[in-house]
C-alpha atoms as a PDB file:
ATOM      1  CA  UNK A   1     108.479 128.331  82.944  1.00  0.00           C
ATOM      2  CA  UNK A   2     109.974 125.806  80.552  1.00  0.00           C
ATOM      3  CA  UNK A   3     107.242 122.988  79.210  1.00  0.00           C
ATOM      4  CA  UNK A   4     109.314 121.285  77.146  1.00  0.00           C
ATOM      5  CA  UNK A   5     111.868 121.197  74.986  1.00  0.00           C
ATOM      6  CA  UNK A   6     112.952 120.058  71.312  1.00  0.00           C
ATOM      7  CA  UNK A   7     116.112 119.619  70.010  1.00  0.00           C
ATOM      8  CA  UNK A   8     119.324 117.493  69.095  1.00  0.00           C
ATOM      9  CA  UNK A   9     121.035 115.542  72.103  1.00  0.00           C
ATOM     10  CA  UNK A  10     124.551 116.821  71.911  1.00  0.00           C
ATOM     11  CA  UNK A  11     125.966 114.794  75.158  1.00  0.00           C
ATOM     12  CA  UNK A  12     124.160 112.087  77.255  1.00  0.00           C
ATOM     13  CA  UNK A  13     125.114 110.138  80.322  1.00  0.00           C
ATOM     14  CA  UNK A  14     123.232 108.143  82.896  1.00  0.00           C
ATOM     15  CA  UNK A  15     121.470 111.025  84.229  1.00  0.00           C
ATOM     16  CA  UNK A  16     122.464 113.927  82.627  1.00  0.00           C
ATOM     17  CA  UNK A  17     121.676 115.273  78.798  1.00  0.00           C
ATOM     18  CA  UNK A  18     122.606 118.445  77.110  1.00  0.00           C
ATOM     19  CA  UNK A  19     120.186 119.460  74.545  1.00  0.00           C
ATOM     20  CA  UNK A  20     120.562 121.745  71.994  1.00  0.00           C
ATOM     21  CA  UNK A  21     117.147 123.752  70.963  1.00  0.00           C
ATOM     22  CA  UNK A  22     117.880 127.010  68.337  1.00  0.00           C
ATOM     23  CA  UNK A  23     121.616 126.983  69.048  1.00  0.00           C
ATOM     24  CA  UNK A  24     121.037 127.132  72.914  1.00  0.00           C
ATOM     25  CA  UNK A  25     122.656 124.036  74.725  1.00  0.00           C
ATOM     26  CA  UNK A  26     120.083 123.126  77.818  1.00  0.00           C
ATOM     27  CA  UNK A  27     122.075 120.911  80.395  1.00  0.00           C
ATOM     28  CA  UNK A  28     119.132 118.538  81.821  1.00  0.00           C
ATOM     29  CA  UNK A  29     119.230 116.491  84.829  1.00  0.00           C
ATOM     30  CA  UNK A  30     117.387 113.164  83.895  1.00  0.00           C
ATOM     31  CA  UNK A  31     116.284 109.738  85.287  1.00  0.00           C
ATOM     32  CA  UNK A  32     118.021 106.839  83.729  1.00  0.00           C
ATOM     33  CA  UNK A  33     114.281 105.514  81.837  1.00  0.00           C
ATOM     34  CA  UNK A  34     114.880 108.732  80.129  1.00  0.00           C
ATOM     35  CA  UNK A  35     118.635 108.934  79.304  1.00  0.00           C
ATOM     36  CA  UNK A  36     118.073 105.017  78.297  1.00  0.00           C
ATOM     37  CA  UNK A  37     116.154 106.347  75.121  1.00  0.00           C
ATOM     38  CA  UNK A  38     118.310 108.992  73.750  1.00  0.00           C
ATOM     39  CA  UNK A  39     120.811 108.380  71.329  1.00  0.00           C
ATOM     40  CA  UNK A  40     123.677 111.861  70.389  1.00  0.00           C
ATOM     41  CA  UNK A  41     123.048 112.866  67.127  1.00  0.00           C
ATOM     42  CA  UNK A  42     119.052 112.568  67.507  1.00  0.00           C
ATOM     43  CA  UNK A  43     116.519 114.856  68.135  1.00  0.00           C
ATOM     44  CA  UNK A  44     115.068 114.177  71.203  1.00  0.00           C
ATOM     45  CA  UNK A  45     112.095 115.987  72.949  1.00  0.00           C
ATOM     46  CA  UNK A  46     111.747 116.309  76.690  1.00  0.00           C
ATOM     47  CA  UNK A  47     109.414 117.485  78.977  1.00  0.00           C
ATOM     48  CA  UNK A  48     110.921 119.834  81.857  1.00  0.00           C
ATOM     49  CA  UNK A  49     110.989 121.041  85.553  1.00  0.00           C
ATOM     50  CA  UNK A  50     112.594 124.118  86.248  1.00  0.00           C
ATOM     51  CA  UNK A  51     113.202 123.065  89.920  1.00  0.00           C
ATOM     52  CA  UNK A  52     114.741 126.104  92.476  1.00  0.00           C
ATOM     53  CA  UNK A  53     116.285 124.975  96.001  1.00  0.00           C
ATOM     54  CA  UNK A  54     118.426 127.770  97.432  1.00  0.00           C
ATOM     55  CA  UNK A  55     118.282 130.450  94.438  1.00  0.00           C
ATOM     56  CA  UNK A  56     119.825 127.516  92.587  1.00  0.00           C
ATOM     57  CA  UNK A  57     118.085 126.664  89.523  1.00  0.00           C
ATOM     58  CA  UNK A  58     118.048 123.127  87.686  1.00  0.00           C
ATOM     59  CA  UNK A  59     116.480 122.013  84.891  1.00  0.00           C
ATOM     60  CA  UNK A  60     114.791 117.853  85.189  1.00  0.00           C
ATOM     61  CA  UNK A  61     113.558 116.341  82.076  1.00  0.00           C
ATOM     62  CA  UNK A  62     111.773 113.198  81.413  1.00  0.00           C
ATOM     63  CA  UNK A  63     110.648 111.256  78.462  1.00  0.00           C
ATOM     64  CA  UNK A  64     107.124 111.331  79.674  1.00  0.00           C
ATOM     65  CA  UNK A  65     104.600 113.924  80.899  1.00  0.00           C
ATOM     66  CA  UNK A  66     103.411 111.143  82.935  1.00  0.00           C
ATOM     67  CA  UNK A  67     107.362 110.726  84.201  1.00  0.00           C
ATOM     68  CA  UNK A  68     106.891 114.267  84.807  1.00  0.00           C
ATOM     69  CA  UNK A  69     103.891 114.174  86.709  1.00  0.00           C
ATOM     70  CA  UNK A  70     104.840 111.680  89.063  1.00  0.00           C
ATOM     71  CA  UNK A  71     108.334 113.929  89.726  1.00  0.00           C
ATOM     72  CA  UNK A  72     106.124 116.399  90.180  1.00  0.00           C
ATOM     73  CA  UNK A  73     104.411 114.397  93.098  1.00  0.00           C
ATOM     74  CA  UNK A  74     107.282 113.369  94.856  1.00  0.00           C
ATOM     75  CA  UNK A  75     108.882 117.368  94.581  1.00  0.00           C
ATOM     76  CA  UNK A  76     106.160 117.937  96.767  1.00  0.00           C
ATOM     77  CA  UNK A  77     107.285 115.415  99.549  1.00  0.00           C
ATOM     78  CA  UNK A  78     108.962 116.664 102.170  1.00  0.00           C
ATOM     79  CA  UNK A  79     112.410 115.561 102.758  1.00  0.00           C
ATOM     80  CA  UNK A  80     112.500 114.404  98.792  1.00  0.00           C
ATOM     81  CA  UNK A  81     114.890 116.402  96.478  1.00  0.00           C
ATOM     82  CA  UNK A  82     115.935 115.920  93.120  1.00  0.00           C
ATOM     83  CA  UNK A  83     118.537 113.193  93.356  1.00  0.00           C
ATOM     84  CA  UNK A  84     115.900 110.904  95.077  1.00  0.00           C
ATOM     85  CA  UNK A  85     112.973 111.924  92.553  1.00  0.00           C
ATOM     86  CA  UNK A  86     115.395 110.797  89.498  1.00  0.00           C
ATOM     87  CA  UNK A  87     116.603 107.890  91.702  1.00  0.00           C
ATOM     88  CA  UNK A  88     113.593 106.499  92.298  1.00  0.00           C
ATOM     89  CA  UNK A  89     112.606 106.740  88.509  1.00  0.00           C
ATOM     90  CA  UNK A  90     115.412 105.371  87.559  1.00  0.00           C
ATOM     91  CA  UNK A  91     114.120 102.186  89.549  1.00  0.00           C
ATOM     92  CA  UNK A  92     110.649 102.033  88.600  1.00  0.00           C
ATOM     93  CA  UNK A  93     108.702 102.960  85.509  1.00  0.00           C
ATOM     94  CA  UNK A  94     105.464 104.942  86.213  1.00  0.00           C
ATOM     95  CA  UNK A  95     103.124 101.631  86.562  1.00  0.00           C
ATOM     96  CA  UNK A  96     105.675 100.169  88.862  1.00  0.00           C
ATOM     97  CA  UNK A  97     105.687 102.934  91.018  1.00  0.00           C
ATOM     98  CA  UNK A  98     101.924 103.635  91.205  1.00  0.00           C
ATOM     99  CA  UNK A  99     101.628  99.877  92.526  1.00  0.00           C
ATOM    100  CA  UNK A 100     105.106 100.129  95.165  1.00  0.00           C
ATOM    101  CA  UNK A 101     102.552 102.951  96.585  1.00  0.00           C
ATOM    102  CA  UNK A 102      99.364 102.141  96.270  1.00  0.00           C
ATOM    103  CA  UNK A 103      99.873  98.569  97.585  1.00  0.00           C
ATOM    104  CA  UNK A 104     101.894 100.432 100.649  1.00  0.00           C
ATOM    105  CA  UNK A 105     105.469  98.755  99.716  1.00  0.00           C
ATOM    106  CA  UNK A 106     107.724 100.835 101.427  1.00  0.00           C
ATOM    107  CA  UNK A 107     110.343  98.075 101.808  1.00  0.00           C
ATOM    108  CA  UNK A 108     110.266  98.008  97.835  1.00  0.00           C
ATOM    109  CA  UNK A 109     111.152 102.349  97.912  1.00  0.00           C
ATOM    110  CA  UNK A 110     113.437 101.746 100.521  1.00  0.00           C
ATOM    111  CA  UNK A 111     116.100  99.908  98.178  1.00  0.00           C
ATOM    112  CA  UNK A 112     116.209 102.927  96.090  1.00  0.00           C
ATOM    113  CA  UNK A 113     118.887 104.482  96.781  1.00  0.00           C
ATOM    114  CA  UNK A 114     118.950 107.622  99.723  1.00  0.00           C
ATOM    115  CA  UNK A 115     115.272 106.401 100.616  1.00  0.00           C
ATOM    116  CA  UNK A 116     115.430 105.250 104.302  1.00  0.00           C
ATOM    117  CA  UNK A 117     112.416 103.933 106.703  1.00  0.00           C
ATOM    118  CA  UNK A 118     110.492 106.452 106.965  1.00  0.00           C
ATOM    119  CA  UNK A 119     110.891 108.527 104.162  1.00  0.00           C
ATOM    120  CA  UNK A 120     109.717 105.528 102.130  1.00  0.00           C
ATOM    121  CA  UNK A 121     106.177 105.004 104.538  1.00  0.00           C
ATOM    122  CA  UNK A 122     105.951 109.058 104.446  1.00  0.00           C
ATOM    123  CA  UNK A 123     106.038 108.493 100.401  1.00  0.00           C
ATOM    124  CA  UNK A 124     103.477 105.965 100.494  1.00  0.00           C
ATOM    125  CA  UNK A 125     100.896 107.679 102.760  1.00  0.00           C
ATOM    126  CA  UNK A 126     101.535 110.807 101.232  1.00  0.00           C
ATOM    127  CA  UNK A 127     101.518 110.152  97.916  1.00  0.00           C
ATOM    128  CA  UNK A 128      98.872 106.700  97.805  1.00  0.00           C
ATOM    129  CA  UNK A 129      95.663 108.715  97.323  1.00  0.00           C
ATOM    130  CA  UNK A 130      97.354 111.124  94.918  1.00  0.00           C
ATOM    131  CA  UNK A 131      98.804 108.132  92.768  1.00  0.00           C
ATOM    132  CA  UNK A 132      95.353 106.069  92.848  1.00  0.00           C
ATOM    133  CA  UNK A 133      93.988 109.360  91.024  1.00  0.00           C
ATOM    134  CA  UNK A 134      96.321 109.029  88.462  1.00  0.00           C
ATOM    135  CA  UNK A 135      94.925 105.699  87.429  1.00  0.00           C
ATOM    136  CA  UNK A 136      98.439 104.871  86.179  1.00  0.00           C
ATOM    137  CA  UNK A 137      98.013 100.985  86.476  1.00  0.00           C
ATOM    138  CA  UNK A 138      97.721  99.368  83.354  1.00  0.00           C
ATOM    139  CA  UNK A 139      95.908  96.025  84.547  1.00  0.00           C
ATOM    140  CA  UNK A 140      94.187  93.993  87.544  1.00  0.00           C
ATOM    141  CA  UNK A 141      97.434  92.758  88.112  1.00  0.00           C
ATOM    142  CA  UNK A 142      98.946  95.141  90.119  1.00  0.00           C
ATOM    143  CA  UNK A 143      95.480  95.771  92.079  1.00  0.00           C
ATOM    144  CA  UNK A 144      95.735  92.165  93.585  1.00  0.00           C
ATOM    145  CA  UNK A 145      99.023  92.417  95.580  1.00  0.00           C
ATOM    146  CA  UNK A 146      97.605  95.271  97.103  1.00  0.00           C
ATOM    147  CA  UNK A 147      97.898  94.491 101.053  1.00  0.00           C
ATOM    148  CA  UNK A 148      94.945  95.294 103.609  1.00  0.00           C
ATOM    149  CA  UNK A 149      97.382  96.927 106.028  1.00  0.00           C
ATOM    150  CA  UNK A 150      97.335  94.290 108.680  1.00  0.00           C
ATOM    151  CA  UNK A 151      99.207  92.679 106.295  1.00  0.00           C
ATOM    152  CA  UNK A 152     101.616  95.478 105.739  1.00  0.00           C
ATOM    153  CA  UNK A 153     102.024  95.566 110.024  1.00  0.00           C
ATOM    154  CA  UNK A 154     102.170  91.784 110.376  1.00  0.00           C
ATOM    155  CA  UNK A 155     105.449  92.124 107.170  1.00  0.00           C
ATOM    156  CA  UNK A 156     107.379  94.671 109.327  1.00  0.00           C
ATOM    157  CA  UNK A 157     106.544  93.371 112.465  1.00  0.00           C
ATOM    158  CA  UNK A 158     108.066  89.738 110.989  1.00  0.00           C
ATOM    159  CA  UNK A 159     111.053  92.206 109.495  1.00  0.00           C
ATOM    160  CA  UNK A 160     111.842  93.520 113.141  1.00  0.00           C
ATOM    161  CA  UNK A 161     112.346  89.771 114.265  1.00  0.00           C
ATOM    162  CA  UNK A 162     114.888  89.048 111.762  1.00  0.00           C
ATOM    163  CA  UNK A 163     113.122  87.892 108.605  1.00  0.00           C
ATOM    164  CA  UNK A 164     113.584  88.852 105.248  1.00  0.00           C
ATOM    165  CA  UNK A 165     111.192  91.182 103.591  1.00  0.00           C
ATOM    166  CA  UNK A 166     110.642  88.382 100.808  1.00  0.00           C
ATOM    167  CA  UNK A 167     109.933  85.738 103.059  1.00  0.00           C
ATOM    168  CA  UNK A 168     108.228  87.559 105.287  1.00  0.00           C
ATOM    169  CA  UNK A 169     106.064  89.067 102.668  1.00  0.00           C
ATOM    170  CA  UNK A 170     105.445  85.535 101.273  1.00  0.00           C
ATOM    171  CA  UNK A 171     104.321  83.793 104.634  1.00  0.00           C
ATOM    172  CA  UNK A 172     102.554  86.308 105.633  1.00  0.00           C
ATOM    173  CA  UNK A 173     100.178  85.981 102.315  1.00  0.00           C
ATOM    174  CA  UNK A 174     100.086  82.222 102.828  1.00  0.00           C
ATOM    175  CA  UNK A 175      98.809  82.888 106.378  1.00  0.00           C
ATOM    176  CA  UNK A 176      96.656  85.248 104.812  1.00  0.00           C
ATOM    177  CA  UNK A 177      95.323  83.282 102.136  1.00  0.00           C
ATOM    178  CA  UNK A 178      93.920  80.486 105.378  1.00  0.00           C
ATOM    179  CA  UNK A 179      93.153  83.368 107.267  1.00  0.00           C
ATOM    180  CA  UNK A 180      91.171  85.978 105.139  1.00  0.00           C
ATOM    181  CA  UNK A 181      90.426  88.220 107.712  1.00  0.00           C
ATOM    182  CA  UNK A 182      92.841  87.694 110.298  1.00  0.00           C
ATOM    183  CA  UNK A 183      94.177  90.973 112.180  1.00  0.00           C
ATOM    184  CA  UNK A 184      97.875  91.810 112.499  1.00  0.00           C
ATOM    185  CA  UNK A 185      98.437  89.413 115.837  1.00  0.00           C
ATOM    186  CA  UNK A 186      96.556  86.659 114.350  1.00  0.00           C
ATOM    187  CA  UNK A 187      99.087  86.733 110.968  1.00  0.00           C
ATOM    188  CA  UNK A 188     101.940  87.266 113.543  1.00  0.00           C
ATOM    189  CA  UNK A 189     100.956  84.575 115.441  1.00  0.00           C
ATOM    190  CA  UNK A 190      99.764  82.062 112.320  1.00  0.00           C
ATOM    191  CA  UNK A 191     103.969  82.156 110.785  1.00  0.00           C
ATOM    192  CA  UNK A 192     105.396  81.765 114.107  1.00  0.00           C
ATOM    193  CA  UNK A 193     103.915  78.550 114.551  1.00  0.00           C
ATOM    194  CA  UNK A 194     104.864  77.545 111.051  1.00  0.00           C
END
């Protein structure tokens, strides 16, 4: 209904801006990348979801239409909502996102805040071919931490026996890196014997 809109920021907060387009004021739920750039006084444009859950209408807005895309995306997830759509880009811009999902990171979405276990693997799988479409990532970089998904397995099965997701994340790709084709076991197996 609404594309976007055009006008001066009357009130901002972290996630929350009131816009003022042809003497209307527009109260807009935002993430934080988005509130982060407005300044009251300015004239601000931002592009909108008119999102409806219960007959109750709210109004999103984001800096971005590529911001707005990728809220968009995860709208469509079930068991997302609006709080965890502007949560989670509040924590990652766009690129940083596309690579959390493409490279299968769902111990990265799950320190966003409201994302548990497995709505953070159901956002990866869901969303990963969706995202690759996109072609949101800006260089090669992110492309090489993406994890075949023994790798992925061999992380959380390390996790489940009481390692951190950093170190296990790190030996795992040192096991990895001897072992270029080794299977989830064989990775398992490689860091428990140090």
């Amino acid at each position: 209904m609404y594309d976007h809109l055009r006008g001066d920021v009357i009130e901002s907060g972290p996630t929350r801006v009131v816009l003022r387009v042809g003497g209307i004021g527009f109260d807009v739920e935002a993430p934080t990348s988005t509130t982060s750039r407005l300044s009251i006084g300015a004239e601000a444009e931002l592009f909108t979801i008119l999102h409806v859950v219960d007959s109750v209408p709210s109004l999103l807005g984001f800096a971005d239409q590529t911001e707005r895309l990728l809220a968009r995306r995860l709208l469509s997830v079930n068991g997302v909502g609006k709080a965890m759509t502007l949560a989670i880009l509040s924590t990652y811009t766009p690129t940083e996102f596309a690579a959390t999902v493409i490279n299968g990171d769902h111990l990265a979405l799950k320190r966003v805040k409201g994302v548990g276990a497995k709505t953070a693997e159901r956002l990866c799988l869901e969303l990963r071919d969706l995202i690759a479409k996109l072609d949101l990532l800006e260089d090669d970089a992110h492309t090489e931490k993406i994890l075949p998904r023994s790798s992925e397995d061999a992380i959380a099965a390390l996790t489940a026996l009481g390692y951190s997701d950093k170190d296990a994340s790190d030996k795992v790709r040192r096991a990895r890196e001897r072992e270029p084709s080794a299977d989830t076991e064989t990775l398992v197996r490689f860091v428990l014997r140090g």
